[in-house]
C-alpha atoms as a PDB file:
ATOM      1  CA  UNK A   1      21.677 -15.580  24.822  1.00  0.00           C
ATOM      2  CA  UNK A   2      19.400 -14.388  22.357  1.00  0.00           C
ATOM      3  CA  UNK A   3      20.049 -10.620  22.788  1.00  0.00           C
ATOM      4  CA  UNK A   4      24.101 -11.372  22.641  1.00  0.00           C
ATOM      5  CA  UNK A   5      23.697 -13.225  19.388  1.00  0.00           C
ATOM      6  CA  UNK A   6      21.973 -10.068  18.101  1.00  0.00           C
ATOM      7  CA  UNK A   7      23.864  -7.625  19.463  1.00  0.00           C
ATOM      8  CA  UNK A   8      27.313  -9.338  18.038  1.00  0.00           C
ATOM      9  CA  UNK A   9      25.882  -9.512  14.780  1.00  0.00           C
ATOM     10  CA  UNK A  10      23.989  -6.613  14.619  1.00  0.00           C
ATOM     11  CA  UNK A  11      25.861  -4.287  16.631  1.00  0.00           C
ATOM     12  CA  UNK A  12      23.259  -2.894  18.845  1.00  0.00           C
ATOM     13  CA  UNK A  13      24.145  -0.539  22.237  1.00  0.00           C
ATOM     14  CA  UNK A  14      24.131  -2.807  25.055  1.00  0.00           C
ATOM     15  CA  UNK A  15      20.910  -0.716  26.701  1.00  0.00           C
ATOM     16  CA  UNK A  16      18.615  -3.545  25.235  1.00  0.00           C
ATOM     17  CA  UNK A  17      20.401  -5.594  27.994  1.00  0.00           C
ATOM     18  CA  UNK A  18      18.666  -4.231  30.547  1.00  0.00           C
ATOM     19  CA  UNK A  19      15.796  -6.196  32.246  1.00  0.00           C
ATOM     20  CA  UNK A  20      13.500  -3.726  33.419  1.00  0.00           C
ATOM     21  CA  UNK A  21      13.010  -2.484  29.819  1.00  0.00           C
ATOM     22  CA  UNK A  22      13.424   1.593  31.182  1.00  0.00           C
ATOM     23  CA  UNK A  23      16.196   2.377  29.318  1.00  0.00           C
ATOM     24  CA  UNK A  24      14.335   1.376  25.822  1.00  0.00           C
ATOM     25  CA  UNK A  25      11.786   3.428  27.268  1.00  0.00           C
ATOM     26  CA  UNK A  26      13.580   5.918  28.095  1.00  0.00           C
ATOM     27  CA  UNK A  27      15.185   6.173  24.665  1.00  0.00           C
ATOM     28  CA  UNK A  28      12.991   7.371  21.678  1.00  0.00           C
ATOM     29  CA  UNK A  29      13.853   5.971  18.498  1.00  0.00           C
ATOM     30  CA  UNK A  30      14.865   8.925  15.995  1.00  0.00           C
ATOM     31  CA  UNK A  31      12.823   7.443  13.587  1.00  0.00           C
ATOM     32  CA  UNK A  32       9.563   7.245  15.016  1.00  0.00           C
ATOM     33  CA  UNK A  33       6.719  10.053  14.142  1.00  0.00           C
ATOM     34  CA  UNK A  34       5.540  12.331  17.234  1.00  0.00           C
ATOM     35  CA  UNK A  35       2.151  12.197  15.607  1.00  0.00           C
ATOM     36  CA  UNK A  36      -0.879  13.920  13.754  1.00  0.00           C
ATOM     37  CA  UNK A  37      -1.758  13.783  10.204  1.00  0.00           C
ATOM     38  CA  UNK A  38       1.533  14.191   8.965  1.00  0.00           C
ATOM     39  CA  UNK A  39       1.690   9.975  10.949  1.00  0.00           C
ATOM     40  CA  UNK A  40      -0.921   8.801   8.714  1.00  0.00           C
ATOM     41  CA  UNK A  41       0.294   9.902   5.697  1.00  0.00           C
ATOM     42  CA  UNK A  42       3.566   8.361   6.604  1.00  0.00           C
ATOM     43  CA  UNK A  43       2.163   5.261   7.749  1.00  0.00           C
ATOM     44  CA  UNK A  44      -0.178   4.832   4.485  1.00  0.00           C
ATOM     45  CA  UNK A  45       3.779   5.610   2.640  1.00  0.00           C
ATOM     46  CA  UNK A  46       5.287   2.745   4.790  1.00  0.00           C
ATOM     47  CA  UNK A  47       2.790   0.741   3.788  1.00  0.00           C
ATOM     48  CA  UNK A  48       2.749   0.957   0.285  1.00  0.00           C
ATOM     49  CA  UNK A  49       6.461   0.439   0.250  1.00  0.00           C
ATOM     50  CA  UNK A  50       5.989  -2.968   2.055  1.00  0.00           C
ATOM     51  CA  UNK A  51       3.428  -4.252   0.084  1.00  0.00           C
ATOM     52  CA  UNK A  52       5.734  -2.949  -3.229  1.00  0.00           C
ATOM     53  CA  UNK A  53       8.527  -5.128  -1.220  1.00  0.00           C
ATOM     54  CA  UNK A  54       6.522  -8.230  -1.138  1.00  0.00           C
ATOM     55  CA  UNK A  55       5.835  -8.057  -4.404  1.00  0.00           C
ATOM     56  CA  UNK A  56       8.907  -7.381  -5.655  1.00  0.00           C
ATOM     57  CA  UNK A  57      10.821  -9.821  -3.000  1.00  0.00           C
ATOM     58  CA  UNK A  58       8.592 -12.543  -2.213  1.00  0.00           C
ATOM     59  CA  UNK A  59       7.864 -15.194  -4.762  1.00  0.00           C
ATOM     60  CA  UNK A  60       5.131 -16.989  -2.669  1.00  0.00           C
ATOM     61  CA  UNK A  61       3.408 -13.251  -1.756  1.00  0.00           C
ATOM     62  CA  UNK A  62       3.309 -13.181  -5.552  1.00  0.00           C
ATOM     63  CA  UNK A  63       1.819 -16.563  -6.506  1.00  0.00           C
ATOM     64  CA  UNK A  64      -0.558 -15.986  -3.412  1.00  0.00           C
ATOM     65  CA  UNK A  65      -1.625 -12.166  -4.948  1.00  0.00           C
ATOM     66  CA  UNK A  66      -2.167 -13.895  -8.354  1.00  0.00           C
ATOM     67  CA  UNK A  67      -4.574 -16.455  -6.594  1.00  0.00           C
ATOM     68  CA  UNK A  68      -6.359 -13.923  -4.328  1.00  0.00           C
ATOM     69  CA  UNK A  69      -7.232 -12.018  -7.957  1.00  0.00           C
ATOM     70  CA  UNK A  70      -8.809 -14.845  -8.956  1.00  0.00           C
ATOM     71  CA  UNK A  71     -10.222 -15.791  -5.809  1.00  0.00           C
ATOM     72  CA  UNK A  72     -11.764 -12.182  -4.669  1.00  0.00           C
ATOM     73  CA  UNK A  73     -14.169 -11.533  -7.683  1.00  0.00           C
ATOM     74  CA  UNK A  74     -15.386 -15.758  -7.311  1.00  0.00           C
ATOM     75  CA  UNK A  75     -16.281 -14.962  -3.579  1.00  0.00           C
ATOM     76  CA  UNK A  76     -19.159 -12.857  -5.010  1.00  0.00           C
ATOM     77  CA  UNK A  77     -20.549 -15.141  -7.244  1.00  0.00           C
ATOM     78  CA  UNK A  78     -19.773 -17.792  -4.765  1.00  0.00           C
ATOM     79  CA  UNK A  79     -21.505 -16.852  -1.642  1.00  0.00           C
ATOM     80  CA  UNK A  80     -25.002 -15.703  -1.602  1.00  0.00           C
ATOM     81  CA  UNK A  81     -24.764 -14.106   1.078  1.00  0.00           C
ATOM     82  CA  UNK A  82     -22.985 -10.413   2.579  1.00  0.00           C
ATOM     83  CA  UNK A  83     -21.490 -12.559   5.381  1.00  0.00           C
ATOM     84  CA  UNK A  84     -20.345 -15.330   3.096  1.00  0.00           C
ATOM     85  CA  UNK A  85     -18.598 -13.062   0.649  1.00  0.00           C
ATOM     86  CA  UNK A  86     -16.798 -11.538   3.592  1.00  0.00           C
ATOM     87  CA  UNK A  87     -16.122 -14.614   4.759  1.00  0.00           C
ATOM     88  CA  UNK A  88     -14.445 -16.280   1.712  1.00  0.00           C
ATOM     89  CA  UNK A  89     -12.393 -12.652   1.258  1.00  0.00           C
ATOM     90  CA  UNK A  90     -10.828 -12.787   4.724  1.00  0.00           C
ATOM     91  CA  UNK A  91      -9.932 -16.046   4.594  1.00  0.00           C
ATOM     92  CA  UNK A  92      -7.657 -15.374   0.924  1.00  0.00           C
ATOM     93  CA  UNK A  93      -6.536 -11.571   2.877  1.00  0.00           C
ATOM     94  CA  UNK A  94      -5.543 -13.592   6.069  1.00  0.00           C
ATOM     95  CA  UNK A  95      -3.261 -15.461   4.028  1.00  0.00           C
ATOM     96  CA  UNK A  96      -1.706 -12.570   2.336  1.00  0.00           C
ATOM     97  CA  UNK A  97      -1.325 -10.613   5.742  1.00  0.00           C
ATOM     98  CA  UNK A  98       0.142 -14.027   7.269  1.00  0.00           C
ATOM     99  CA  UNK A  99       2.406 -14.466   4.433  1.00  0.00           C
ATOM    100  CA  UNK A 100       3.944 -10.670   4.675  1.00  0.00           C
ATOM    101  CA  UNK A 101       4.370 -11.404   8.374  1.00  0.00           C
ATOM    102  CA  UNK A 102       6.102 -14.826   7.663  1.00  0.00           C
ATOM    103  CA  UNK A 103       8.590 -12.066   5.473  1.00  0.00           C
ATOM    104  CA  UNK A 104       9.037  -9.929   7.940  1.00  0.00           C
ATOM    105  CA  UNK A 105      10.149 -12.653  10.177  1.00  0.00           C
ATOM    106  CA  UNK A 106      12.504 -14.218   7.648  1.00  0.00           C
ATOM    107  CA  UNK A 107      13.925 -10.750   6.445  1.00  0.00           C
ATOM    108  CA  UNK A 108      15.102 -10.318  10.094  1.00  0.00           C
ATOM    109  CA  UNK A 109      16.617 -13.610  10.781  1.00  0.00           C
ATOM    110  CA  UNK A 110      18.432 -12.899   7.539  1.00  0.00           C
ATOM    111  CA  UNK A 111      19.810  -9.351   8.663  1.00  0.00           C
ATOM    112  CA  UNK A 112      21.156 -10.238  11.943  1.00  0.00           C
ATOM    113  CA  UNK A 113      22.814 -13.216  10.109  1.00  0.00           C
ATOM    114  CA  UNK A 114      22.947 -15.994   7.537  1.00  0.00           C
ATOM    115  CA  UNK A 115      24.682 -18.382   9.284  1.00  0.00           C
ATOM    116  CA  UNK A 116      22.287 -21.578  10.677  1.00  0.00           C
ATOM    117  CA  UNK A 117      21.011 -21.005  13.832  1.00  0.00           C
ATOM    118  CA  UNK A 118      18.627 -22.895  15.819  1.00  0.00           C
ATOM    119  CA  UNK A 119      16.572 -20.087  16.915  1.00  0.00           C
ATOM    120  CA  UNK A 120      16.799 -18.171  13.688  1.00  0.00           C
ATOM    121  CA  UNK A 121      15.324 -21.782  11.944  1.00  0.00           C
ATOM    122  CA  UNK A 122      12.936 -22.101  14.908  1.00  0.00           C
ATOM    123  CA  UNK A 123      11.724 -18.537  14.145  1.00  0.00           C
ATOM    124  CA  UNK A 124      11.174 -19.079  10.174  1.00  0.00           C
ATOM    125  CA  UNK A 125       9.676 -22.457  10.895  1.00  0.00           C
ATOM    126  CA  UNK A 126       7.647 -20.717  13.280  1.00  0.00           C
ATOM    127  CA  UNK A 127       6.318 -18.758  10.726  1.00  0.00           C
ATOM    128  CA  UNK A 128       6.083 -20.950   7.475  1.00  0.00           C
ATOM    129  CA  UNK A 129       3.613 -23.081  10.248  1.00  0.00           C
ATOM    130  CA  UNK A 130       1.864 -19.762  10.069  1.00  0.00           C
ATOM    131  CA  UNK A 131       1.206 -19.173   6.623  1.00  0.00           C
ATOM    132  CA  UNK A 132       0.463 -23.082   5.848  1.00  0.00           C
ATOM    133  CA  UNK A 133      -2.494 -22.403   8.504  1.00  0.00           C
ATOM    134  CA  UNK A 134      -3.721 -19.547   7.008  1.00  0.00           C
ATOM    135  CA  UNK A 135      -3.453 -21.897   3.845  1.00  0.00           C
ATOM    136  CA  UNK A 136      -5.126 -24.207   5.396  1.00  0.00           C
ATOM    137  CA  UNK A 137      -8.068 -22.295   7.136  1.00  0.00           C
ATOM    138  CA  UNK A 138      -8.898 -20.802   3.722  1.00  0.00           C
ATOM    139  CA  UNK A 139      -9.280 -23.843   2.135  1.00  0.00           C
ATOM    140  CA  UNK A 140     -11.663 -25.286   4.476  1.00  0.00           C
ATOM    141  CA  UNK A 141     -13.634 -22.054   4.073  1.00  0.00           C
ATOM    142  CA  UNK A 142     -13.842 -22.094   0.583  1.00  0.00           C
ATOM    143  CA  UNK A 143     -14.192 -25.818   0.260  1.00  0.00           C
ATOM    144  CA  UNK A 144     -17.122 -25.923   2.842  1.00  0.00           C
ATOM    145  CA  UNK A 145     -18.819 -23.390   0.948  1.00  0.00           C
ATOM    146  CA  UNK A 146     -18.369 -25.045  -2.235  1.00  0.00           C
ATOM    147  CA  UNK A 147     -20.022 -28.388  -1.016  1.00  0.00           C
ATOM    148  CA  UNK A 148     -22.811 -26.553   0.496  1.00  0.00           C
ATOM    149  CA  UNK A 149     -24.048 -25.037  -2.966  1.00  0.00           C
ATOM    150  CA  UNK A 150     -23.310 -27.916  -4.897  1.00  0.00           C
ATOM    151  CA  UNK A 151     -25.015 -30.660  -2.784  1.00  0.00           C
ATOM    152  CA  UNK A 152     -27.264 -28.567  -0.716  1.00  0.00           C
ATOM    153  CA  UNK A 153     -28.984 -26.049  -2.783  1.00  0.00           C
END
């Protein structure tokens, strides 16, 4: 059912129909690299345009950035330790990279169609759950380490 309701709104050839998956595999995309250098460079490009997207698109990706600039150069005076300065970094980057992903997923729904569907809610649901996890793990991280040089050192 899912496939239909993309394919009506999005137009797609009916070959993603097929169960056994060969005739996606047997179809290359025209817009996929063969490989080599000239891959990287185009990856690094694809990149960069995202992350200019987010910031340009995404409200919470900004407020989130604006906190992770903040957040970054306190993680060094913060932990006293290499591991804990790593530590309190991934924990504000897993939030930005869980944020762009909850995008992602929300920029699709929103292509193949604007009208209210369950599956399309489920989805951004689905991935707000995501990012208020993310949320979530990094403040326990950077809590716990706060208690631990205020009361224990």
């Amino acid at each position: 059912m899912c496939l239909r309701l993309i394919r009506q709104f999005a137009r797609l050839p009916n070959f993603l129909t097929q169960d056994d998956g060969a005739a996606v595999a047997k179809r290359s995309s025209p817009y996929k690299s063969k490989g080599g250098l000239r891959r990287v460079f185009s990856a690094a490009g694809y990149s960069y345009q995202g992350l200019r997207a987010a910031i340009a698109h995404e409200a919470a990706f900004r407020q989130e950035l604006v906190l992770a600039i903040v957040l970054v150069p306190s993680a060094f005076f913060l932990g006293r330790t290499t591991i804990e300065v790593l530590l309190l970094i991934s924990a504000v980057l897993l939030v930005l990279i869980v944020e762009i992903i909850n995008s992602a997923i929300e920029a699709v729904c929103d292509a193949v169609t604007l009208e209210s569907h369950p599956l399309l809610g489920r989805a951004k649901d689905l991935g707000s759950a995501a990012v208020f996890l993310a949320f979530a793990y990094a403040a326990v991280v950077w809590v716990s380490l706060l208690i631990i040089r205020v009361f224990f050192s």
